[in-house]
C-alpha atoms as a PDB file:
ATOM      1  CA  UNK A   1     -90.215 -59.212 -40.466  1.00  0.00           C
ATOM      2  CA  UNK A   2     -89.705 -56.002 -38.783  1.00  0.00           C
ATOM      3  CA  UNK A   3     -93.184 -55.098 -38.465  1.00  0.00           C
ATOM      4  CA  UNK A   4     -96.599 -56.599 -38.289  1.00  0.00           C
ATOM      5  CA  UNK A   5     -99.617 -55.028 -38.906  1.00  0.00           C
ATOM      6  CA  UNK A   6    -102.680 -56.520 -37.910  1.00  0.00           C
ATOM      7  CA  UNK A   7    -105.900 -55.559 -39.367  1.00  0.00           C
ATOM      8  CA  UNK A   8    -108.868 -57.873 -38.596  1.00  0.00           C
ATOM      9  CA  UNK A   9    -111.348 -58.189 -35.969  1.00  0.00           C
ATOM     10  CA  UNK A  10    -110.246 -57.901 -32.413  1.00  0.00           C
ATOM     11  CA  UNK A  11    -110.359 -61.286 -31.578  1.00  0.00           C
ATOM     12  CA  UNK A  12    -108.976 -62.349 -34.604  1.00  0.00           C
ATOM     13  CA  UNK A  13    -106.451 -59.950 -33.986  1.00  0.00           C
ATOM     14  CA  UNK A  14    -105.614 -61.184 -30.233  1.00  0.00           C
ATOM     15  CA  UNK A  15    -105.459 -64.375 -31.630  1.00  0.00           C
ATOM     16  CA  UNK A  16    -102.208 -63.383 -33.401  1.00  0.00           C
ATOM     17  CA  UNK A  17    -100.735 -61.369 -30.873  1.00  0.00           C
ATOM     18  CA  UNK A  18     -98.204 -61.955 -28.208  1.00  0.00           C
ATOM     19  CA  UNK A  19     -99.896 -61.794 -24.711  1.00  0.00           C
ATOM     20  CA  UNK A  20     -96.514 -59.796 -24.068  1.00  0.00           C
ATOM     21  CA  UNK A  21     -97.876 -56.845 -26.467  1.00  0.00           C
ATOM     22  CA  UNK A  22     -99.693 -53.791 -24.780  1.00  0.00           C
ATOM     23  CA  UNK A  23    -101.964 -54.182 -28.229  1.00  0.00           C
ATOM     24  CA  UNK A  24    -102.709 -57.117 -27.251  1.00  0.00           C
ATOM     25  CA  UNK A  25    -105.114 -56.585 -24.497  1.00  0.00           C
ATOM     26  CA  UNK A  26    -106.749 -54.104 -26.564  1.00  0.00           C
ATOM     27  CA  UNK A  27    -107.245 -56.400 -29.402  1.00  0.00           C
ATOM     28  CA  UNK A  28    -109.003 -58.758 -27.115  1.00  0.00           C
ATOM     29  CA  UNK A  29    -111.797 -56.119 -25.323  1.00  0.00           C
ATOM     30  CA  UNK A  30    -112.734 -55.060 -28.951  1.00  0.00           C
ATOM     31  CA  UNK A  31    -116.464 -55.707 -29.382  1.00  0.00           C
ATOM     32  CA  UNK A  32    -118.560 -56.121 -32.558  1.00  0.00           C
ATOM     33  CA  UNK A  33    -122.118 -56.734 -33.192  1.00  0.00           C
ATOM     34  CA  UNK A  34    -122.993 -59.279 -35.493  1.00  0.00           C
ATOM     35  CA  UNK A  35    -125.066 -59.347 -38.786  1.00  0.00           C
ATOM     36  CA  UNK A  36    -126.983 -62.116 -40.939  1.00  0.00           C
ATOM     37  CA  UNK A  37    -126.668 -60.770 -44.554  1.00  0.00           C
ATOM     38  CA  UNK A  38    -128.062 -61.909 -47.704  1.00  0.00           C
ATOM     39  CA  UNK A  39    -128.436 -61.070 -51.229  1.00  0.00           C
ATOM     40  CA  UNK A  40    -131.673 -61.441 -53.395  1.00  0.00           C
ATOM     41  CA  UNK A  41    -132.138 -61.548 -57.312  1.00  0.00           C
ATOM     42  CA  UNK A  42    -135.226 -61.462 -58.609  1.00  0.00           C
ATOM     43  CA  UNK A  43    -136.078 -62.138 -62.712  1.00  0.00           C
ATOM     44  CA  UNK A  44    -137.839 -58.394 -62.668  1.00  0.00           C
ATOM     45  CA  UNK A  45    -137.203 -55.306 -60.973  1.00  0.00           C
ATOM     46  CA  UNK A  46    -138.621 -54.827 -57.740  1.00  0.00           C
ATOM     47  CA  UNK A  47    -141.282 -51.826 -57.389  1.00  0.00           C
ATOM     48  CA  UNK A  48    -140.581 -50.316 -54.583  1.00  0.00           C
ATOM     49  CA  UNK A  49    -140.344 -46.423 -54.744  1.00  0.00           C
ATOM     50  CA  UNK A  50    -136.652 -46.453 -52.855  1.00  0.00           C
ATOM     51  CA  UNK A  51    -133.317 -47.743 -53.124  1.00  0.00           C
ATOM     52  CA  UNK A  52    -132.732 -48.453 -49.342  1.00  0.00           C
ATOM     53  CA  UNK A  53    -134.430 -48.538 -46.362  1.00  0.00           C
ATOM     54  CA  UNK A  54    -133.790 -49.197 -42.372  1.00  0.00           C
ATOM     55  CA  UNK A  55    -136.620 -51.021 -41.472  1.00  0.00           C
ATOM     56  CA  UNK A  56    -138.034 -50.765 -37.525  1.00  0.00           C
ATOM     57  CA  UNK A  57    -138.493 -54.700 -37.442  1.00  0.00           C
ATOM     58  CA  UNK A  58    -137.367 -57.685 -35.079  1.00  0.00           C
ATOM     59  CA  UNK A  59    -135.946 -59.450 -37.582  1.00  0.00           C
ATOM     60  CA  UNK A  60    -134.779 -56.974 -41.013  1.00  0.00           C
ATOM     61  CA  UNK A  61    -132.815 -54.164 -40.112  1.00  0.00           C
ATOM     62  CA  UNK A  62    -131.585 -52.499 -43.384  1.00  0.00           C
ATOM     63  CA  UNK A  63    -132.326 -53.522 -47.307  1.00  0.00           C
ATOM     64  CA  UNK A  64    -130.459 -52.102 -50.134  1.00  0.00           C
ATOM     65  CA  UNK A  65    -130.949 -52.247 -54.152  1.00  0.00           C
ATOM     66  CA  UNK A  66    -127.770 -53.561 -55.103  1.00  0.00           C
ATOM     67  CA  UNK A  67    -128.396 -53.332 -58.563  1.00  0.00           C
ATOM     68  CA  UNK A  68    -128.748 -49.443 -58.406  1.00  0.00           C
ATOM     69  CA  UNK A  69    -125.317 -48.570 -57.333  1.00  0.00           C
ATOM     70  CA  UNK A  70    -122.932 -47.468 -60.537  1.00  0.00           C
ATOM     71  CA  UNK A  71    -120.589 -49.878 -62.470  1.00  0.00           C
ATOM     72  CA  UNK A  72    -122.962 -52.817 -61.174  1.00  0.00           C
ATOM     73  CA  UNK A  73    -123.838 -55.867 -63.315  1.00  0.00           C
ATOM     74  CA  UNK A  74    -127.674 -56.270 -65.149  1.00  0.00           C
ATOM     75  CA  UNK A  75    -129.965 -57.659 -63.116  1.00  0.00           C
ATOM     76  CA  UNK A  76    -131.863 -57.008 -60.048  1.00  0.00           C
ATOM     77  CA  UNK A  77    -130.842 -57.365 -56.477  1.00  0.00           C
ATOM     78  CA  UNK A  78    -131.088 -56.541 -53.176  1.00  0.00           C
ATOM     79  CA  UNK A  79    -128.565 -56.806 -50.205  1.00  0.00           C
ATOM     80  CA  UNK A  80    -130.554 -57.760 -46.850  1.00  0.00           C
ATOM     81  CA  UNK A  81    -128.962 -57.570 -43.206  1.00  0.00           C
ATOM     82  CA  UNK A  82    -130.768 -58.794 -40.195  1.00  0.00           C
ATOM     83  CA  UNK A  83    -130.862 -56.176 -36.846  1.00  0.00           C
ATOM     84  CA  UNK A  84    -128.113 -57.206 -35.106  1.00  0.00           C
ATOM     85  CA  UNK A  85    -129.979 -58.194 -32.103  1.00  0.00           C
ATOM     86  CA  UNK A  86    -132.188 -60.610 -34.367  1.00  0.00           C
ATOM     87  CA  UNK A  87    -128.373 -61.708 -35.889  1.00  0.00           C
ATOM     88  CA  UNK A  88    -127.213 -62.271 -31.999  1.00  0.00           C
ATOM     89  CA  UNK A  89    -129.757 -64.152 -31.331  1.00  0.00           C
ATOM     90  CA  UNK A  90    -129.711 -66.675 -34.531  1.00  0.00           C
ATOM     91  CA  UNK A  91    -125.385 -66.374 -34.788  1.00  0.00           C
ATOM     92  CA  UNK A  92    -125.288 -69.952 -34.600  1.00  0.00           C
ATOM     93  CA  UNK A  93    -128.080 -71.215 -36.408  1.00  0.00           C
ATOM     94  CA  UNK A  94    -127.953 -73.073 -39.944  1.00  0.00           C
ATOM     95  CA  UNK A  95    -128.031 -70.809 -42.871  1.00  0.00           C
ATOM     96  CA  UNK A  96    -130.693 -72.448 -44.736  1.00  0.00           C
ATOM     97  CA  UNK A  97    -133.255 -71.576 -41.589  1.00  0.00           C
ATOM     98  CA  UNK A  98    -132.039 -67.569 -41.824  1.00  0.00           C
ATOM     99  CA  UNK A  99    -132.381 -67.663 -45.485  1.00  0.00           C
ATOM    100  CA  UNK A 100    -136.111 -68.498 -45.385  1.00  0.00           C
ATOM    101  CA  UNK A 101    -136.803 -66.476 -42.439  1.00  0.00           C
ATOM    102  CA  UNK A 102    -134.621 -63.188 -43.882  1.00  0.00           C
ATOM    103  CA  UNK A 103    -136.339 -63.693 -47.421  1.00  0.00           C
ATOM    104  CA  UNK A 104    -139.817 -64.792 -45.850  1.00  0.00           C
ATOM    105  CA  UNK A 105    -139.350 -61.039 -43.913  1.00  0.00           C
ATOM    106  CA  UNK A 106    -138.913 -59.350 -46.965  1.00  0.00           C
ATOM    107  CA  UNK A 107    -141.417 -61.220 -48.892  1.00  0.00           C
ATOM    108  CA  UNK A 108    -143.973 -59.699 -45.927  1.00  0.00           C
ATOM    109  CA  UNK A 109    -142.602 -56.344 -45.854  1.00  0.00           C
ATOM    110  CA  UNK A 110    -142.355 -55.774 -49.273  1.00  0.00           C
ATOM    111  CA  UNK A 111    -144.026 -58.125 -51.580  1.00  0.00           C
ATOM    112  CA  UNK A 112    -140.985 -58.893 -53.514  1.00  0.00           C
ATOM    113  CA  UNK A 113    -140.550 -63.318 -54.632  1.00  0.00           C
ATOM    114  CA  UNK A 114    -136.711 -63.435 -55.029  1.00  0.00           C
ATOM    115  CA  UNK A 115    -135.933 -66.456 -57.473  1.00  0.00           C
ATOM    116  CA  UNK A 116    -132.123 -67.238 -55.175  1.00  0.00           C
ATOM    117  CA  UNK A 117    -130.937 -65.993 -52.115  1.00  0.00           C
ATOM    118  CA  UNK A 118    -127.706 -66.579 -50.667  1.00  0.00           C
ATOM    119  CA  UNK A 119    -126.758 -65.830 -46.927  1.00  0.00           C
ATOM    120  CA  UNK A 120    -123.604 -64.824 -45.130  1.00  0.00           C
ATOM    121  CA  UNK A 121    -122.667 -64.933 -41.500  1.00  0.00           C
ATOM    122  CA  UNK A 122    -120.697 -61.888 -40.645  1.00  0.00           C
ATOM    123  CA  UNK A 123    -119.708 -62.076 -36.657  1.00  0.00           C
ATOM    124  CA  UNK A 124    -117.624 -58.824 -36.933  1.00  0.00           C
ATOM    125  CA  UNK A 125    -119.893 -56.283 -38.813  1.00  0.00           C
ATOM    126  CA  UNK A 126    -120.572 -53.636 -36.718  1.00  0.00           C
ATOM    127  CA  UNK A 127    -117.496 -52.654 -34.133  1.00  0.00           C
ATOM    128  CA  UNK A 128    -118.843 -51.179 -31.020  1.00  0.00           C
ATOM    129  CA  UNK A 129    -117.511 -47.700 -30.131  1.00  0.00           C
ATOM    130  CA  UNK A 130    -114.091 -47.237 -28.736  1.00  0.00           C
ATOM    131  CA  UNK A 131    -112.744 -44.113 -27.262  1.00  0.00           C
ATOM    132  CA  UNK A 132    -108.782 -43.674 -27.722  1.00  0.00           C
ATOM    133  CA  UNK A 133    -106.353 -43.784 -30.354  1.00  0.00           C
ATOM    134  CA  UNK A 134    -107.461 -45.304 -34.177  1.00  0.00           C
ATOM    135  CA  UNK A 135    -104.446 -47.012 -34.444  1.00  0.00           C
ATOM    136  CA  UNK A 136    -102.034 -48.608 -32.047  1.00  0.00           C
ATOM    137  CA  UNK A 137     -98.305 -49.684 -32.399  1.00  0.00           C
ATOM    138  CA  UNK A 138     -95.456 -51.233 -30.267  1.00  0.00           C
ATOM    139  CA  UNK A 139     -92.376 -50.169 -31.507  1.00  0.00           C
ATOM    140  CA  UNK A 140     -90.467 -52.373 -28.911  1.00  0.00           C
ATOM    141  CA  UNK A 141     -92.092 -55.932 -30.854  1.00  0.00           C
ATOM    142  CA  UNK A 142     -92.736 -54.105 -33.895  1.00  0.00           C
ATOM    143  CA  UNK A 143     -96.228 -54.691 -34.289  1.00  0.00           C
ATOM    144  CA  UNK A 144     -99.034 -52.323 -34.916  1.00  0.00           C
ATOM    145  CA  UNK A 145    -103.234 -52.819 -34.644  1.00  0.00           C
ATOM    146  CA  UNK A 146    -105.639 -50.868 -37.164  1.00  0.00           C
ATOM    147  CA  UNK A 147    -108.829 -50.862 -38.322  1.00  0.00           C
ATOM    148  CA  UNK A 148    -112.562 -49.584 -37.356  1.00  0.00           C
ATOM    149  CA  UNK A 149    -113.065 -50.958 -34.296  1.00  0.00           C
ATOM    150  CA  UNK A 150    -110.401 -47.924 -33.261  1.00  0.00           C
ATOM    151  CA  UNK A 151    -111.632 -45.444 -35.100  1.00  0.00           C
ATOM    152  CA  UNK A 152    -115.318 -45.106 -35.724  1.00  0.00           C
ATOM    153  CA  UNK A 153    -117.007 -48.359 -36.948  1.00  0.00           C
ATOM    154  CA  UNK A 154    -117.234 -47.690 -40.954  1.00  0.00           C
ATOM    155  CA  UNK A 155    -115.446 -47.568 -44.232  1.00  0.00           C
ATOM    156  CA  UNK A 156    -114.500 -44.235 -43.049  1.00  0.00           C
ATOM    157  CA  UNK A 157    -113.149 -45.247 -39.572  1.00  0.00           C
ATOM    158  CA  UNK A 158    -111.360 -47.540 -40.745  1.00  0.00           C
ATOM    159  CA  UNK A 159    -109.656 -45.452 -43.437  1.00  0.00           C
ATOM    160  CA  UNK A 160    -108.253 -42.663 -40.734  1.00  0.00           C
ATOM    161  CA  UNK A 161    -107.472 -45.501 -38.814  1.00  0.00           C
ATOM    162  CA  UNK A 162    -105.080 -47.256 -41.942  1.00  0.00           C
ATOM    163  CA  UNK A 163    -103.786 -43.710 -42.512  1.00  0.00           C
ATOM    164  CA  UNK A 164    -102.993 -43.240 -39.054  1.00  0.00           C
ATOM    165  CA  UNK A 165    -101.200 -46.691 -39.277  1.00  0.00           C
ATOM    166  CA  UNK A 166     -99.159 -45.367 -41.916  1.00  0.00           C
ATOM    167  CA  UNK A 167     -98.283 -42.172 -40.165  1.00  0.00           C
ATOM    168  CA  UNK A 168     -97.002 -44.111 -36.685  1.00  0.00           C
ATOM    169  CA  UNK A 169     -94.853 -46.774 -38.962  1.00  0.00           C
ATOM    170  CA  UNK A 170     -93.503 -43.828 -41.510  1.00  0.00           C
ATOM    171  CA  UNK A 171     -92.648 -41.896 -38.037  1.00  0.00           C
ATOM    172  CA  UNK A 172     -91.081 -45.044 -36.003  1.00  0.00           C
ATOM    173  CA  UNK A 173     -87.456 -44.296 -35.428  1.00  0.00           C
ATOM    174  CA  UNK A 174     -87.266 -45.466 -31.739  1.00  0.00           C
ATOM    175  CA  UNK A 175     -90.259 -43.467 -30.901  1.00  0.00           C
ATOM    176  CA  UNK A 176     -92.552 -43.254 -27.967  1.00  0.00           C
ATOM    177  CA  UNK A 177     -94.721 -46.434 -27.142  1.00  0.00           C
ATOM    178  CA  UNK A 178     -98.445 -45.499 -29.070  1.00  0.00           C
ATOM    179  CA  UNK A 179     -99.914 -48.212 -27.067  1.00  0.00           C
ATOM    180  CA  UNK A 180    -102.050 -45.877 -24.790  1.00  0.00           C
END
């Protein structure tokens, strides 16, 4: 190939990058912060007079009705994700354990019996801040880094970051080394 664009987590990314690569380097310092997540169904809707909520708590951090947002399936559902220092703390520990103690939060907070719950381990959710360009390419290798982490950590930093992707490759005749 000609180019290579990686867009994944920095240390995924650094993991397929030549140590050679200015990108590199950058790949590797990327920091995220990372988040238990799980979703609830219940048989019958859950009264609660919102559709999301951050919750000031050790444990929950955010809850969402999944079931409210448009072009979603029957049925109700909430998404859960543990604070991310609560999610630090447990990163490594077995998934049934943070399903009880995510669902037994709830349960507390809210009142709400789920009948299943299914958790997720997500080590890159959150990308810490990064001042600099939102997207980074080496025209000498070819290879070019994107994603949220460089922009600002959301769906909509890493969207100007993709597009900025786009504009650096659609521009790369020989140019000037974006790596800065």
């Amino acid at each position: 190939f000609r180019r290579v664009i990686v867009a994944c987590p920095g240390p995924q990314a650094a993991a397929l990058l030549p140590g050679a690569s200015p990108i590199h380097r950058v790949a590797a310092a990327l920091d995220y912060a990372p988040c238990w997540a799980a979703m609830l169904r219940f048989d019958e809707p859950v009264s609660l007079p919102y559709d999301g909520v951050h919750f000031e708590d050790e444990l929950l951090g955010w809850a969402a009705r999944e079931s409210s947002k448009p072009g979603r399936a029957p049925g109700a559902r909430w998404v859960l994700h543990a604070s991310h220092q609560w999610s630090r703390a447990h990163l490594e520990v077995d998934d049934e354990w943070v399903q009880r103690a995510m669902v037994n939060r709830f349960r507390e907070l809210t009142g709400a019996r789920p009948v299943t719950a299914v958790v997720h381990r997500w080590r890159y959710a959150l990308a810490h801040h990064r001042a600099g360009a939102s997207a980074l390419y080496d025209p000498v290798r070819g290879l070019g880094l994107c994603g949220d982490a460089l922009g600002a950590p959301r769906v909509e930093g890493a969207f100007v970051s993709g597009s900025t992707m786009s504009a650096l490759l659609l521009g790369d005749v020989g140019g000037a080394d974006t790596t800065a």
